[in-house]
Protein backbone atom coordinates (compact mmCIF):
# COMPACT_ATOMS: atom_id res chain seq x y z
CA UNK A 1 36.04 -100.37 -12.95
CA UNK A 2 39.07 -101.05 -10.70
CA UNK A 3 39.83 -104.20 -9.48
CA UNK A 4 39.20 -104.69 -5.54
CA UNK A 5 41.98 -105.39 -4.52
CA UNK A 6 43.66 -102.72 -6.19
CA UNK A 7 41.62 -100.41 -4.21
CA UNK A 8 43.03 -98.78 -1.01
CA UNK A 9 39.61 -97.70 0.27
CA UNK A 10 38.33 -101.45 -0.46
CA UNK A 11 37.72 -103.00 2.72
CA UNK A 12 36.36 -106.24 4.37
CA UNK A 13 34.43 -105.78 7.63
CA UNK A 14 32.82 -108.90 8.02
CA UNK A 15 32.26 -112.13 6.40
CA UNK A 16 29.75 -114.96 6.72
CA UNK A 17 32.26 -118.03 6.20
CA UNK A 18 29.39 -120.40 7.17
CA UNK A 19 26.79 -119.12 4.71
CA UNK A 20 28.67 -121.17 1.56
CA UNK A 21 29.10 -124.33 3.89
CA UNK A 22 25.59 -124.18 5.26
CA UNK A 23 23.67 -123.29 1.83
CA UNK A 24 23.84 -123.74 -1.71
CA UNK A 25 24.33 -120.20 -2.81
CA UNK A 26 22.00 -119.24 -6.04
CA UNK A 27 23.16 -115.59 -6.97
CA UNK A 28 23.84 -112.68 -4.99
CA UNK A 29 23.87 -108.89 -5.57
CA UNK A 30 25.18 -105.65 -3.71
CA UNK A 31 22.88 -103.78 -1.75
CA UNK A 32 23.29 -100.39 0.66
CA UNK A 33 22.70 -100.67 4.13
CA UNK A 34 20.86 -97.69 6.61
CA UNK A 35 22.95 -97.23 9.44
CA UNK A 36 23.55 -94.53 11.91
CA UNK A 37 27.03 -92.62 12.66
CA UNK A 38 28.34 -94.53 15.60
CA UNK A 39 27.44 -97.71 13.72
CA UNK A 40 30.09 -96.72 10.59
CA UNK A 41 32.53 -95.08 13.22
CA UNK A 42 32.52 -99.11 15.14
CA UNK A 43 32.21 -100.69 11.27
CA UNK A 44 35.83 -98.78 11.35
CA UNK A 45 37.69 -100.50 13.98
CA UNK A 46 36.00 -103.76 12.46
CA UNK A 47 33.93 -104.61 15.44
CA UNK A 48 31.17 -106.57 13.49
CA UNK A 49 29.57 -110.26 13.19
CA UNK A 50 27.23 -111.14 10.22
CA UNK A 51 27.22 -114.94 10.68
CA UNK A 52 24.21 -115.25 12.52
CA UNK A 53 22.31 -112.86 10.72
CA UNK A 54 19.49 -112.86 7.73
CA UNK A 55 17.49 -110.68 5.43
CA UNK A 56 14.14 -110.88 5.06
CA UNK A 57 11.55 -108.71 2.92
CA UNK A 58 8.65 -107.27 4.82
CA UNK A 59 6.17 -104.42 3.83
CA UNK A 60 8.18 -104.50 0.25
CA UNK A 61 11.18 -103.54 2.29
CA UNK A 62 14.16 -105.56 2.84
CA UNK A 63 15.66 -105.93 6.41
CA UNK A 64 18.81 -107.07 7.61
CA UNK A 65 18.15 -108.82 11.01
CA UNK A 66 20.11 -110.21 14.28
CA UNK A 67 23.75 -108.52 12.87
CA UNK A 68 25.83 -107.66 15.10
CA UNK A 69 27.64 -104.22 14.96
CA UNK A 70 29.11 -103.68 18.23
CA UNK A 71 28.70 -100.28 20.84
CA UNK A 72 31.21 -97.40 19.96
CA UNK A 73 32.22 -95.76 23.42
CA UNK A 74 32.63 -92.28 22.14
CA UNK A 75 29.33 -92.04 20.81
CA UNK A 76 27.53 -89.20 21.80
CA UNK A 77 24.24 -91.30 20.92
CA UNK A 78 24.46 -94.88 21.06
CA UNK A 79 23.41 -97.60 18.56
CA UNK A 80 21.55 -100.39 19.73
CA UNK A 81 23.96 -103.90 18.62
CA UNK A 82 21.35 -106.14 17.34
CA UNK A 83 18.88 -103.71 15.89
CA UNK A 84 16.93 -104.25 12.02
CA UNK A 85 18.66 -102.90 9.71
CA UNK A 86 16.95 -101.52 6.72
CA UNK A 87 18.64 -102.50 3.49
CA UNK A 88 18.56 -100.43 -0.14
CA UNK A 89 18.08 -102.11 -3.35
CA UNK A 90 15.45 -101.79 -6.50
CA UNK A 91 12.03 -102.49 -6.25
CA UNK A 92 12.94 -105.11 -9.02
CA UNK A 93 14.93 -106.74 -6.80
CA UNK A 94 13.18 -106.97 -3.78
CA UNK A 95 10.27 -108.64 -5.39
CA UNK A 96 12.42 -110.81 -7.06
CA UNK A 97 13.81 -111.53 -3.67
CA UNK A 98 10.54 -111.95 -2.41
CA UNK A 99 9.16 -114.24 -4.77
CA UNK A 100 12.58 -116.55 -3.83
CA UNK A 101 11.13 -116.92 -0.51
CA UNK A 102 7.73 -117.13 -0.40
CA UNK A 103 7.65 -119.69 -3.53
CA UNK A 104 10.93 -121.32 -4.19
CA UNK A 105 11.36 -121.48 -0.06
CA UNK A 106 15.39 -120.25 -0.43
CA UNK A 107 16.66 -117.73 2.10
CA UNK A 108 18.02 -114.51 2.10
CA UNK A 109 21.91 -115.29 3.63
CA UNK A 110 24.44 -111.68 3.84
CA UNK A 111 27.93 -113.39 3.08
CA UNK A 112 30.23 -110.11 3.01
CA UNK A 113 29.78 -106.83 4.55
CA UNK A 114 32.64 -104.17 3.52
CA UNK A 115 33.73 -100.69 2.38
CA UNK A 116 33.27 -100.12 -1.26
CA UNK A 117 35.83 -98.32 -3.35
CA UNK A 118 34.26 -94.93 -2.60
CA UNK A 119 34.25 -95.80 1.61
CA UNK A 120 30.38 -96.67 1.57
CA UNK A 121 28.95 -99.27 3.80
CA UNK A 122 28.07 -102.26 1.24
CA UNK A 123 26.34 -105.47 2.14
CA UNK A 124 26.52 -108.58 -0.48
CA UNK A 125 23.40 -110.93 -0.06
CA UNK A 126 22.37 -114.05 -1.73
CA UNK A 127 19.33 -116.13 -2.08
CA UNK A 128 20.35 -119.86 -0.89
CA UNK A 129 18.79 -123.20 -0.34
CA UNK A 130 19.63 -124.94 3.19
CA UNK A 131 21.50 -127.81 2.35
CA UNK A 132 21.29 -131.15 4.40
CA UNK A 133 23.79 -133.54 6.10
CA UNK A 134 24.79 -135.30 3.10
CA UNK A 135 25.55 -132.51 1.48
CA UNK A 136 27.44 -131.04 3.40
CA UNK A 137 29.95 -134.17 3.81
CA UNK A 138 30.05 -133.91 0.07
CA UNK A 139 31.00 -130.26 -0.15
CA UNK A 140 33.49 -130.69 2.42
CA UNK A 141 34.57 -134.41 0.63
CA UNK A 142 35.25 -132.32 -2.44
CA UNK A 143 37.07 -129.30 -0.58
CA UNK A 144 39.57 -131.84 1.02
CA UNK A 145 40.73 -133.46 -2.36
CA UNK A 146 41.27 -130.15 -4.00
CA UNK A 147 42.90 -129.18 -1.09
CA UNK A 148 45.17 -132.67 -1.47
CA UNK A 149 45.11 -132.64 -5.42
CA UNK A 150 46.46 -129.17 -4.91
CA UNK A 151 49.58 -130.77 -3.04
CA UNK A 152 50.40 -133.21 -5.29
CA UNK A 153 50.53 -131.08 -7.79
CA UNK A 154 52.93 -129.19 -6.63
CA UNK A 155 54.75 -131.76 -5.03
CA UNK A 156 55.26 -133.35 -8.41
CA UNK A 157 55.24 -130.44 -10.24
C-alpha cells in the first residue's frame, strides 16, 4: 500500500488536536462515515470541526455525534451542521467498542477525519481514557523537554 503522503488524493479535513492532550489514546481504527452530497461537496472546501465531537454505539450501531460539517450554499438540499452521523465498521468492532464503554468506562474520541487514497470520506476513532490534571502537566512537562532536548541537539550537533 502507498504511503500517505505519497498520495495526491490523500487529504486531511479535520483533526481533533485536543483528543491526544485530553485522553490517553488506547488504539484506534478506520471507519466509513454516512453522509449526504452537500456534506462531501462542504468536506471539499474543508469547512469542518471534529473537536467537539464523539462516537457512541447505540442499537449496535455506531454514531458520530455534535461534528460539525458546515452548510454548502449551492446545495439544492441542505444538510443539517450538527446532525448524527452514522458510522460503518464490523460488527466485531462495534461490540468491541461497546464493551470499551460500558465496562472499561473509556470513550469513543474521532481524532482525524480525511480523504482516503481512493477520495472516500474516512473517519479515524479511538477508544481513550479521560486523563486528569496531573496528567496532563506531565504530558505537556514531557512535550516541552523534547521540544528543548530537540534544540540542544542540534545546537550542539
Amino acid at each position: 500500500m502507498a504511503k500517505k503522503d505519497d498520495n495526491p488524493n490523500y487529504q486531511v479535513i479535520s483533526e481533533n488536536r485536543r483528543a491526544r492532550f485530553d485522553y490517553a489514546i488506547e488504539d484506534d481504527i478506520e471507519v466509513g462515515i454516512v453522509l449526504t452530497g452537500s456534506e462531501v461537496k462542504s468536506l471539499r472546501t474543508g469547512q469542518s470541526n471534529i473537536a467537539d465531537s464523539y462516537a457512541e454505539v447505540s442499537e449496535s450501531e455506531l454514531w458520530l455525534t455534535n461534528a460539525y460539517i458546515a452548510p454548502y450554499t449551492q446545495a439544492m438540499f441542505p444538510h443539517e451542521e450538527r446532525r448524527r452521523r452514522k458510522l460503518l465498521a464490523s460488527k466485531r468492532e462495534i461490540s468491541r467498542l461497546w464493551n470499551a464503554t460500558q465496562r472499561q468506562g473509556m470513550t469513543i474520541v474521532p481524532l482525524v477525519m480525511y480523504f482516503n487514497h481512493r477520495g472516500i470520506v474516512k473517519l479515524k476513532i479511538a477508544t481513550a481514557k479521560g486523563k486528569n490534571v496531573a496528567d496532563k502537566r506531565q504530558t505537556s512537562a514531557k512535550r516541552d523537554w523534547n521540544r528543548q532536548k530537540q534544540r540542544l541537539l542540534k545546537d550542539h550537533g
